[in-house]
Protein backbone atom coordinates (compact mmCIF):
# COMPACT_ATOMS: atom_id res chain seq x y z
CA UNK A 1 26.57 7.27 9.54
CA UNK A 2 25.61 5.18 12.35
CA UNK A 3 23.05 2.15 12.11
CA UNK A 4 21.26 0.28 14.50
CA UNK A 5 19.20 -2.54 13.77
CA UNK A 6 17.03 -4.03 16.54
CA UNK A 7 15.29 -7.96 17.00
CA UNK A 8 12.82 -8.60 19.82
CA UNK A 9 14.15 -11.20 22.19
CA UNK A 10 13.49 -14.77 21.89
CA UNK A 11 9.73 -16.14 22.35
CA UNK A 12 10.72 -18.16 25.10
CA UNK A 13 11.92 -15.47 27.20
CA UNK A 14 9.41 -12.96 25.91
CA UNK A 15 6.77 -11.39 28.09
CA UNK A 16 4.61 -8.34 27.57
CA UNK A 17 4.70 -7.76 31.61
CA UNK A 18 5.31 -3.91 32.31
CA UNK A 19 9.28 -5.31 33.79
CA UNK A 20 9.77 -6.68 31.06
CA UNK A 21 8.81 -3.75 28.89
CA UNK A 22 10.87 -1.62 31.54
CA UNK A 23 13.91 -4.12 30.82
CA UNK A 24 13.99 -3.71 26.58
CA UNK A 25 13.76 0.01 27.05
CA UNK A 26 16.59 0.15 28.68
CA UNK A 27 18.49 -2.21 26.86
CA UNK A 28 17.74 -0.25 24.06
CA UNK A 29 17.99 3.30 25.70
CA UNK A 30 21.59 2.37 26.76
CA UNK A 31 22.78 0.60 23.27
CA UNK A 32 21.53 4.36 21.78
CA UNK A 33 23.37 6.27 23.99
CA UNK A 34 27.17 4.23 23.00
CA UNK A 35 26.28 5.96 19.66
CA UNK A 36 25.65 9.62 19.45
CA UNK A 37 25.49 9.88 15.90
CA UNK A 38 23.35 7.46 15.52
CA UNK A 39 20.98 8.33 12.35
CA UNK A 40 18.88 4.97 11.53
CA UNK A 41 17.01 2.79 13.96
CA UNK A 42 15.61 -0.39 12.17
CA UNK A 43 13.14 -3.18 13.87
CA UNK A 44 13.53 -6.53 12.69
CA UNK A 45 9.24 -7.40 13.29
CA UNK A 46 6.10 -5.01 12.41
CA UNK A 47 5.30 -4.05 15.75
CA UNK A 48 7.55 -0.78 17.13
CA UNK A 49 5.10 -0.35 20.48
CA UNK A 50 8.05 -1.29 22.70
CA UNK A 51 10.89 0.80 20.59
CA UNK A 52 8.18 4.15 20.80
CA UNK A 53 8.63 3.97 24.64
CA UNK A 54 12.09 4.67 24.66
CA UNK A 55 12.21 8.52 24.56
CA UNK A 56 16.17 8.60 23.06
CA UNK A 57 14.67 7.15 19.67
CA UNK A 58 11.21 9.24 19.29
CA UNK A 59 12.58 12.31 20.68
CA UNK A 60 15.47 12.12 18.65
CA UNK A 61 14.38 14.42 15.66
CA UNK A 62 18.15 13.15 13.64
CA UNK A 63 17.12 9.18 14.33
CA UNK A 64 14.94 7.70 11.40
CA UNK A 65 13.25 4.47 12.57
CA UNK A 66 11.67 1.97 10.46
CA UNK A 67 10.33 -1.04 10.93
CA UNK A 68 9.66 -4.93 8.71
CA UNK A 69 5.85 -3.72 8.02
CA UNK A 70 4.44 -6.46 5.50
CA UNK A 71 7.05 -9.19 6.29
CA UNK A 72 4.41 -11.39 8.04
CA UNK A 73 1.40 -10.28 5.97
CA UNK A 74 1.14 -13.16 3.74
CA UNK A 75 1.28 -15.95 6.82
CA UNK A 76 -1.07 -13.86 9.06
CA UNK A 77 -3.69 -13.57 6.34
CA UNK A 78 -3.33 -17.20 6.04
CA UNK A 79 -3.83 -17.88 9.63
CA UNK A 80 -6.85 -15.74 9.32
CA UNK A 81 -8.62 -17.74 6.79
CA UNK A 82 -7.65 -21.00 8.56
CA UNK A 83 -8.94 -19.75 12.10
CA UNK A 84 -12.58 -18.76 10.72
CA UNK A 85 -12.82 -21.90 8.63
CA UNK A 86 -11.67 -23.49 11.81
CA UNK A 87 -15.15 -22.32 13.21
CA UNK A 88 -17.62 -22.21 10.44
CA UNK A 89 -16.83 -25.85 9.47
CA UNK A 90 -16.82 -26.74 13.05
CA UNK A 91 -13.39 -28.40 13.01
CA UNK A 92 -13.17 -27.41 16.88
CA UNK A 93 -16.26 -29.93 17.06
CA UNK A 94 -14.21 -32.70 15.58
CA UNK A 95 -11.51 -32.96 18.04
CA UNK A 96 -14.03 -33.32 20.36
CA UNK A 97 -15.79 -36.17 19.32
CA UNK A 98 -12.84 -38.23 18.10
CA UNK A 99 -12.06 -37.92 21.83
CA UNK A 100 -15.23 -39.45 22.88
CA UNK A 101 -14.60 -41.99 19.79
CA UNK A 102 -18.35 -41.24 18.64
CA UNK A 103 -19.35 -39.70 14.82
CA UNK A 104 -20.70 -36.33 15.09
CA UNK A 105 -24.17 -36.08 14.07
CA UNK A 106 -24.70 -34.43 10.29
CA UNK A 107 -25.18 -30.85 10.38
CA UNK A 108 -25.79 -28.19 8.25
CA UNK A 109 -23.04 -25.49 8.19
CA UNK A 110 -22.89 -21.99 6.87
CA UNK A 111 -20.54 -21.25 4.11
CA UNK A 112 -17.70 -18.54 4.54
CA UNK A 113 -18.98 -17.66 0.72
CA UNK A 114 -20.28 -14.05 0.62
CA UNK A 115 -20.24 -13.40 4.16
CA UNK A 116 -19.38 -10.00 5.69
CA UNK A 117 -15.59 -9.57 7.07
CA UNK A 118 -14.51 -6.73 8.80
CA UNK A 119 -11.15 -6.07 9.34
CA UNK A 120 -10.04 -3.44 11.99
CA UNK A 121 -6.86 -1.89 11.03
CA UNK A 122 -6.61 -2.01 7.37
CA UNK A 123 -2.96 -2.07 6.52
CA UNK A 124 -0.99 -4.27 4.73
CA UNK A 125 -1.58 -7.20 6.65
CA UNK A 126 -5.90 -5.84 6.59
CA UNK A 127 -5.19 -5.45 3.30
CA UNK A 128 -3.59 -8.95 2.20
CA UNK A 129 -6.86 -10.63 4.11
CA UNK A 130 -9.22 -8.30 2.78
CA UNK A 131 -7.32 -9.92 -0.91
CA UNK A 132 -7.49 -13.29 -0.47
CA UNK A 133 -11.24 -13.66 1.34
CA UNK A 134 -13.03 -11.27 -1.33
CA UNK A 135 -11.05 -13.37 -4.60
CA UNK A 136 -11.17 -16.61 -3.33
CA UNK A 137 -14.81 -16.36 -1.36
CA UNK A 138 -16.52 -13.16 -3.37
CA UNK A 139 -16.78 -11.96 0.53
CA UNK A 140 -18.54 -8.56 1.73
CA UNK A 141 -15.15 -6.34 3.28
CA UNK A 142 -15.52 -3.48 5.83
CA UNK A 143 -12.79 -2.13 7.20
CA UNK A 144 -11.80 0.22 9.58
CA UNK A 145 -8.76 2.67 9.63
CA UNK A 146 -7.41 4.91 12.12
CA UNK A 147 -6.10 7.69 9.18
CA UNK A 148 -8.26 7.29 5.95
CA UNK A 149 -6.30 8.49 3.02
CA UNK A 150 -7.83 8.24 -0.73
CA UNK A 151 -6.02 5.43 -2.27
CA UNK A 152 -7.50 3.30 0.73
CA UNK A 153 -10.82 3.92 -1.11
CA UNK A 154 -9.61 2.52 -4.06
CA UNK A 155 -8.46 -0.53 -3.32
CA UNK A 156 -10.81 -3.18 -5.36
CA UNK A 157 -11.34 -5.67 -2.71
CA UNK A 158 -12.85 -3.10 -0.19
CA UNK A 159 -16.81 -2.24 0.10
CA UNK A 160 -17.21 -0.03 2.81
CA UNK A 161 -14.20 1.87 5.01
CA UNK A 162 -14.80 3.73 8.18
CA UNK A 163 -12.79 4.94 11.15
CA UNK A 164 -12.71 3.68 15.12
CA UNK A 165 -15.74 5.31 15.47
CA UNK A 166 -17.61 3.32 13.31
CA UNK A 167 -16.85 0.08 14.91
CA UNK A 168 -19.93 -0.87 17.02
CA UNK A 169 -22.10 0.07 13.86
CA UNK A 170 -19.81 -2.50 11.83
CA UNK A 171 -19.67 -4.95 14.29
CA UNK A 172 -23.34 -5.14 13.97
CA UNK A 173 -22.94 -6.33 10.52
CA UNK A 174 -20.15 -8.38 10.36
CA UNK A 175 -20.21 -12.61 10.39
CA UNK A 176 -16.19 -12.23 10.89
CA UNK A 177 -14.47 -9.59 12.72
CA UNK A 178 -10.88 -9.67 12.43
CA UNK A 179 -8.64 -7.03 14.38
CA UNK A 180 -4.94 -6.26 13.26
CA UNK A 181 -4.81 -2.77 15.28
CA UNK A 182 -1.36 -2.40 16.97
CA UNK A 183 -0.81 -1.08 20.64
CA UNK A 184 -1.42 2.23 21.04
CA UNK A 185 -3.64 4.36 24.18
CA UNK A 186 -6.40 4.66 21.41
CA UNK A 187 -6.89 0.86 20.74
CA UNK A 188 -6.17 -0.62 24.71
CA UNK A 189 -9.09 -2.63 25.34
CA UNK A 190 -11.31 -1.58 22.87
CA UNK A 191 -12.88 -4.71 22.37
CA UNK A 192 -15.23 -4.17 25.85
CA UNK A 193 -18.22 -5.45 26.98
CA UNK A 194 -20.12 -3.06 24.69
CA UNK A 195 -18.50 -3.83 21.96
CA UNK A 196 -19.42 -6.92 22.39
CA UNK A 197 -22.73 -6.73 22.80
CA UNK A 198 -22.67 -5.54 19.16
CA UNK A 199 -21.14 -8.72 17.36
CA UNK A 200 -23.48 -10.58 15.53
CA UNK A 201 -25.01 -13.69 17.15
CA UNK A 202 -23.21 -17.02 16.10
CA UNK A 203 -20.26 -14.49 14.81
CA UNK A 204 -16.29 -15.33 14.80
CA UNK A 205 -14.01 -13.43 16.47
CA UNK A 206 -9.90 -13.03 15.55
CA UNK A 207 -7.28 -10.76 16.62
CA UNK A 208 -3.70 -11.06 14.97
CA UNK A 209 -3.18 -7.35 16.07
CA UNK A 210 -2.72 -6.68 19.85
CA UNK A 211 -3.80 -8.67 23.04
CA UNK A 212 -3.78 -5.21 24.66
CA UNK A 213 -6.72 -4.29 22.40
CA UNK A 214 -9.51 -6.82 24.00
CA UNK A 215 -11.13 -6.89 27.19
CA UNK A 216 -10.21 -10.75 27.94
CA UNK A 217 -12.95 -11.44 30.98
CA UNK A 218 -15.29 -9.70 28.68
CA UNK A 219 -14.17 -12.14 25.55
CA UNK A 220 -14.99 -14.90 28.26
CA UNK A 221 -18.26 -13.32 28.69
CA UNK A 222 -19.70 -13.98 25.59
CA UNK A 223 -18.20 -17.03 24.46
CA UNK A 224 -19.61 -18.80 27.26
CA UNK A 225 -22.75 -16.49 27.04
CA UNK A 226 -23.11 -18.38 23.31
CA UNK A 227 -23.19 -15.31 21.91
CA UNK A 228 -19.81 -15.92 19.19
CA UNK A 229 -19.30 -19.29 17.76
CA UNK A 230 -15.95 -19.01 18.42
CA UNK A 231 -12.62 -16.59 19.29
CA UNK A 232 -9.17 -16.90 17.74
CA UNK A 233 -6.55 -15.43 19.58
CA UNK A 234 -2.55 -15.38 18.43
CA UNK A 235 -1.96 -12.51 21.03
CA UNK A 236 -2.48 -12.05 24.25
CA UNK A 237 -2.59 -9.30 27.01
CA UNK A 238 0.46 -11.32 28.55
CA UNK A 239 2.60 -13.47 26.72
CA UNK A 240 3.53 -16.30 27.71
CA UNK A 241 -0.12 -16.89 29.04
CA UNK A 242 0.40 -18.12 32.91
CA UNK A 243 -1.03 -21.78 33.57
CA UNK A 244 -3.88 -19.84 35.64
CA UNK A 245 -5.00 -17.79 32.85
CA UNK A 246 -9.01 -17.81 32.51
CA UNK A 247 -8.58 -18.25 29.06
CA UNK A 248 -7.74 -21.71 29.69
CA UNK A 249 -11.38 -22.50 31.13
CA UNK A 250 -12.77 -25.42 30.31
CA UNK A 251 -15.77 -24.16 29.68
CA UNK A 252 -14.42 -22.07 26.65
CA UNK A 253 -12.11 -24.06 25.75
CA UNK A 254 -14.24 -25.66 22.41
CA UNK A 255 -14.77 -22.30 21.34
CA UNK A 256 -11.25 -20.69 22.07
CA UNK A 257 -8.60 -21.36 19.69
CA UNK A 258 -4.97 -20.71 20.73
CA UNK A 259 -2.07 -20.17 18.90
CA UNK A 260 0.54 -18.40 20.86
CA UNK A 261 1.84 -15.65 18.85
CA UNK A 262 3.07 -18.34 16.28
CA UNK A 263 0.65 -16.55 13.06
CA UNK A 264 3.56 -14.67 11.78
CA UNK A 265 6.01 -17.87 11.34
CA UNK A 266 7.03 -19.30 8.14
CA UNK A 267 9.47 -20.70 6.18
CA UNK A 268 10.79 -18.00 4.24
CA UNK A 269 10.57 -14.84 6.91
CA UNK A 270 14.09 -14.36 7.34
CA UNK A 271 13.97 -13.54 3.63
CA UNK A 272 11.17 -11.48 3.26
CA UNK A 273 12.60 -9.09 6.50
CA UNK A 274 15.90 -8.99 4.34
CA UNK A 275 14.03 -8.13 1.33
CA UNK A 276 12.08 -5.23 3.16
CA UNK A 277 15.18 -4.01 4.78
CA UNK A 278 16.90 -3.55 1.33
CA UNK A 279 14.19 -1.41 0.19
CA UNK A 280 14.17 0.72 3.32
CA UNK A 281 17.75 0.78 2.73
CA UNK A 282 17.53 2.13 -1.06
CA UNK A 283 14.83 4.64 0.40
CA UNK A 284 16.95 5.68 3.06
CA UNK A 285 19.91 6.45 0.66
CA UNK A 286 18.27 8.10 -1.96
């Protein structure tokens, strides 16, 4: 049979700009088409948004495509856990005063200890944060899924598990919401102004899903409105973010934390998409 495996360009010439979109589905489109016995399609990276526009793969019914799910999980849950202690022990504060070569004054801070999480999109990635902040900091998890199934209700380090509809209710509960929905019509900006409006006061926001999912002048909104202590954001709507991008306000820019669509780096990736590939490849042959 026929196998084609497929990497996302590098991240200094990516961009999530509809041309460039336009430009990978054809490059793909037109590698397809040199094989018409193609039978596997495999993506390199969890995301497949790009690869489901290309109508010779999805409405191929003989093409199987699969993708790296749970490569990155372990380094994206760690990201997670550094970007809200980031914000509940103020570290963003600390740059600043070092700047100004003054001590900050003593304050007391909340502890991440017991505090409600939810996480919206509750797969393996969800699931690996959902792990580490309920054993290591005997947190409160929500979580919200798109398809429910039963063993989701099992898993140990979940309290309460809802679908999309339930996010404004759980957003109203939540001291941490942390989004790891992918792109799809369902999930584009879904992080509005109304939703919003529902996040706790003095809550942390972090998305390691989608930049397509949030409402970015709306994010503005209500940082500078006070309303979150802080945002972090490893996606963006587009990537690379343009020198002009409002999301490099100043007056945001204490409670904005940055990191470029790096989350998903570490040392040993190559390895752990190798050792997901071999088990899609034992699946696929038996």
């Amino acid at each position: 049979f026929f196998f084609l495996m497929i990497r996302r360009p590098p991240r200094s010439t990516q961009s999530r700009s509809s041309a460039a979109s336009d430009v990978y589905k054809r490059q793909v489109q037109k590698v397809v088409s040199y094989f018409p016995n193609l039978k596997w399609v495999h993506n390199l990276f969890t995301g497949c948004d790009q690869i489901m526009k290309c109508n010779s793969v999805v409405e191929n019914d003989s093409i199987v495509l699969t993708n790296s799910r749970g490569a990155s999980a372990k380094p994206l849950a760690e990201y997670v856990l550094g970007a809200i202690l980031y914000f509940t022990r103020r570290f963003n504060i600390f740059e600043t005063y070092k700047s100004k070569k003054e001590a900050i004054p003593r304050t007391k801070l909340p502890l991440l200890q017991q505090k409600t999480i939810l996480i919206v999109g509750f797969g393996l990635v969800g699931q690996q944060c959902a792990r580490i902040l309920k054993t290591a900091f005997q947190c409160r998890i929500l979580a919200i899924k798109r398809n429910i199934q039963s063993q989701d209700k099992l898993d140990n380090n979940l309290d309460v598990i809802g679908g999309l509809s339930d996010l404004k209710d759980f957003c109203q509960q939540a001291d941490v919401v942390v989004n790891c929905l992918p792109d799809t019509q369902e999930t584009q900006d879904i992080y509005n102004e109304d939703v919003f409006r529902c996040f706790k006061q003095d809550s942390i926001f972090v998305n390691i899903g989608r930049g397509s999912a949030v409402d970015e002048l709306a994010l503005i909104e209500v940082l500078k409105a006070k309303r979150l202590v802080g945002a972090a954001l490893d996606v963006t709507k587009n990537e690379p973010l343009q020198k002009s991008s409002p999301l490099f306000d100043q007056d945001v820019s204490q409670q904005l934390l940055l990191s470029f669509h790096t989350s998903d780096q570490f040392d040993e990736l190559e390895k752990e998409i190798v050792d997901t590939f071999e088990k899609n490849l034992e699946a696929y042959i038996n």
